[in-house]
C-alpha atoms as a PDB file:
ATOM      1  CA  UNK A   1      18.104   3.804  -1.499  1.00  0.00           C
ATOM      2  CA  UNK A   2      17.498   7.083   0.535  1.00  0.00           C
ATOM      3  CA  UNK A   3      15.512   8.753  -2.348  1.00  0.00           C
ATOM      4  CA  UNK A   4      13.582   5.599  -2.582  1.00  0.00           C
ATOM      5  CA  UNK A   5      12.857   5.690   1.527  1.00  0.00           C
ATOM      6  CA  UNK A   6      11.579   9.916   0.841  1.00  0.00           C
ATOM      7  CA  UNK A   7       9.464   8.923  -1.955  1.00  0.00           C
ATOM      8  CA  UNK A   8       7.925   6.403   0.230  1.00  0.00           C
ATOM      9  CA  UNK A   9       7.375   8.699   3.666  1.00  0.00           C
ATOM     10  CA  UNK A  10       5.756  10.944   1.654  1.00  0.00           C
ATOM     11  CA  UNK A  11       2.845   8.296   1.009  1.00  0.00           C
ATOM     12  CA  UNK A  12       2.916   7.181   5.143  1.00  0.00           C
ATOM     13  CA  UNK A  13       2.393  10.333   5.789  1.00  0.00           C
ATOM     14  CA  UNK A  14      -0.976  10.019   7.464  1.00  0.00           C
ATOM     15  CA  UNK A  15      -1.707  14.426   6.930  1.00  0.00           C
ATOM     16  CA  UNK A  16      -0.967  13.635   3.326  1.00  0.00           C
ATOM     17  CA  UNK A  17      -3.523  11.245   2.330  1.00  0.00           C
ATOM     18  CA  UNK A  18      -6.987  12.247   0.966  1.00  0.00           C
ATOM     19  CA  UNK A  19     -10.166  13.860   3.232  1.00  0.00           C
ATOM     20  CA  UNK A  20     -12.537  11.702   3.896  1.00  0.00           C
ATOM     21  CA  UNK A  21     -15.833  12.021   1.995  1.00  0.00           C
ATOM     22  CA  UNK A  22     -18.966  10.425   1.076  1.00  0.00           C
ATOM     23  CA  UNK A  23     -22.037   8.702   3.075  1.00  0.00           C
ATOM     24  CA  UNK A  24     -20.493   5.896   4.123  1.00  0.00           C
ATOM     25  CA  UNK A  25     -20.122   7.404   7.980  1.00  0.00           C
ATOM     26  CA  UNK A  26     -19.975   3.780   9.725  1.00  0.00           C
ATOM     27  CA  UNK A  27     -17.367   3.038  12.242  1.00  0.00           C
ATOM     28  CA  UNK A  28     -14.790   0.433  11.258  1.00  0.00           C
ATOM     29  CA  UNK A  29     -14.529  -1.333  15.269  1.00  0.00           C
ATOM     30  CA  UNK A  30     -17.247  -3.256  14.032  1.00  0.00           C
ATOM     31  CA  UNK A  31     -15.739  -4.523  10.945  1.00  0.00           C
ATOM     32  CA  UNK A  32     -12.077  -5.102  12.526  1.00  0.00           C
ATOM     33  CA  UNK A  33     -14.127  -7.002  16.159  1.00  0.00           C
ATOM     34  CA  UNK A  34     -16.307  -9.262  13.248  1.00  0.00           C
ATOM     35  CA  UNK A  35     -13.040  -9.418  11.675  1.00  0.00           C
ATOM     36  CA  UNK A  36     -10.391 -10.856  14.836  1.00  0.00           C
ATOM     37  CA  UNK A  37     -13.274 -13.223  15.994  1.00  0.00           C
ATOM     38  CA  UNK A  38     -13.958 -14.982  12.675  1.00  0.00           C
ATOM     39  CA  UNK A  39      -9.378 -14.793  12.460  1.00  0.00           C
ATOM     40  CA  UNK A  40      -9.856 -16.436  15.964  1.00  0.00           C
ATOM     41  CA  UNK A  41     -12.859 -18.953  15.341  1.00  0.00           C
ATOM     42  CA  UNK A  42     -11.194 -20.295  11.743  1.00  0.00           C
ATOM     43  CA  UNK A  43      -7.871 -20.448  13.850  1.00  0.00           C
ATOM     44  CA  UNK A  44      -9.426 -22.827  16.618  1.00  0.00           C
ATOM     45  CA  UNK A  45     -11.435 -24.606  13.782  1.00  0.00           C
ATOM     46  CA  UNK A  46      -7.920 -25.405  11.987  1.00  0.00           C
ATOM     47  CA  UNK A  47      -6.293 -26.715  15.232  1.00  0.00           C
ATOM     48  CA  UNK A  48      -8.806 -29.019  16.186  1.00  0.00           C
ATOM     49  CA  UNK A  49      -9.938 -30.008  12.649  1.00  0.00           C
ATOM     50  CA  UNK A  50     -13.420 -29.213  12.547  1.00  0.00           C
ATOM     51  CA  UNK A  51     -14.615 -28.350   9.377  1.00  0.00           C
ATOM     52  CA  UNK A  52     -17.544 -26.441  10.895  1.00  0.00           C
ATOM     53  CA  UNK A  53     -15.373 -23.992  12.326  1.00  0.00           C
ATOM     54  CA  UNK A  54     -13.239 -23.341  10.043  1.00  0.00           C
ATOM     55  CA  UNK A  55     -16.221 -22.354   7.572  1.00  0.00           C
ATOM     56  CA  UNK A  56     -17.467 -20.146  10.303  1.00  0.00           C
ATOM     57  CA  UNK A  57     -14.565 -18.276  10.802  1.00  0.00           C
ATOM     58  CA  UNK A  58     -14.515 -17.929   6.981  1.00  0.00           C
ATOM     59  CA  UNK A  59     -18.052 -16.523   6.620  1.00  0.00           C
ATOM     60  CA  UNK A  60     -17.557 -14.268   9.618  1.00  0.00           C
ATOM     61  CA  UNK A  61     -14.372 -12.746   7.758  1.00  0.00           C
ATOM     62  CA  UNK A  62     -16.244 -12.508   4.688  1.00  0.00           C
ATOM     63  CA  UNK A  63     -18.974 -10.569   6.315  1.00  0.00           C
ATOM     64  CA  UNK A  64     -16.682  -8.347   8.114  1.00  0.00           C
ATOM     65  CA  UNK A  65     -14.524  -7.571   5.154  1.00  0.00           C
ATOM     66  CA  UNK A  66     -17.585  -7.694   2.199  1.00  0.00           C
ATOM     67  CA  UNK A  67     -21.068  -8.234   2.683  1.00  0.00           C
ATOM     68  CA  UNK A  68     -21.764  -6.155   5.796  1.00  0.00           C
ATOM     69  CA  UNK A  69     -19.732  -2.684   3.733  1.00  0.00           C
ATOM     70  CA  UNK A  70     -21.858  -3.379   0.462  1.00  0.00           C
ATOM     71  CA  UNK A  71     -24.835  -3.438   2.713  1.00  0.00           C
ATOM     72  CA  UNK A  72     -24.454  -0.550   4.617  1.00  0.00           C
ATOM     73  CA  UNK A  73     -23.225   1.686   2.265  1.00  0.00           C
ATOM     74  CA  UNK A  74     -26.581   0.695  -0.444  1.00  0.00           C
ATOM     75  CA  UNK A  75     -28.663   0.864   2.518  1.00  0.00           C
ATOM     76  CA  UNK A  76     -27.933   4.821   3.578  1.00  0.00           C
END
């Protein structure tokens, strides 16, 4: 079990992973705010019932976690 906890620090090791690289130089706030207020709006729409909401919150996520990356990253 110990050898099985090293092999596995060695991959959270945040200094060990790879350098970051590429275009793609957009901050991820935006992604992870889009992200906790669609969580928050499908949430609210799945307490009260409202179909409306819950579809928002679903879009918003898929936005945040999809369409709005693909975008940016074609776009620059």
């Amino acid at each position: 079990m110990a050898l099985l906890l090293a092999a596995i620090a060695d991959f959270l090791d945040p200094t060990q992973g790879p350098d970051q690289s590429g275009r793609f130089q957009t901050s991820p706030s935006f992604f992870v705010v889009l992200f906790g207020i669609g969580a928050v709006i499908a949430v609210v729409g799945h307490l009260t019932r409202a179909r409306p909401l819950i579809a928002a919150g679903i879009i918003l996520i898929f936005l945040a976690t999809f369409l709005i990356p693909i975008y940016l990253h074609a776009t620059h």
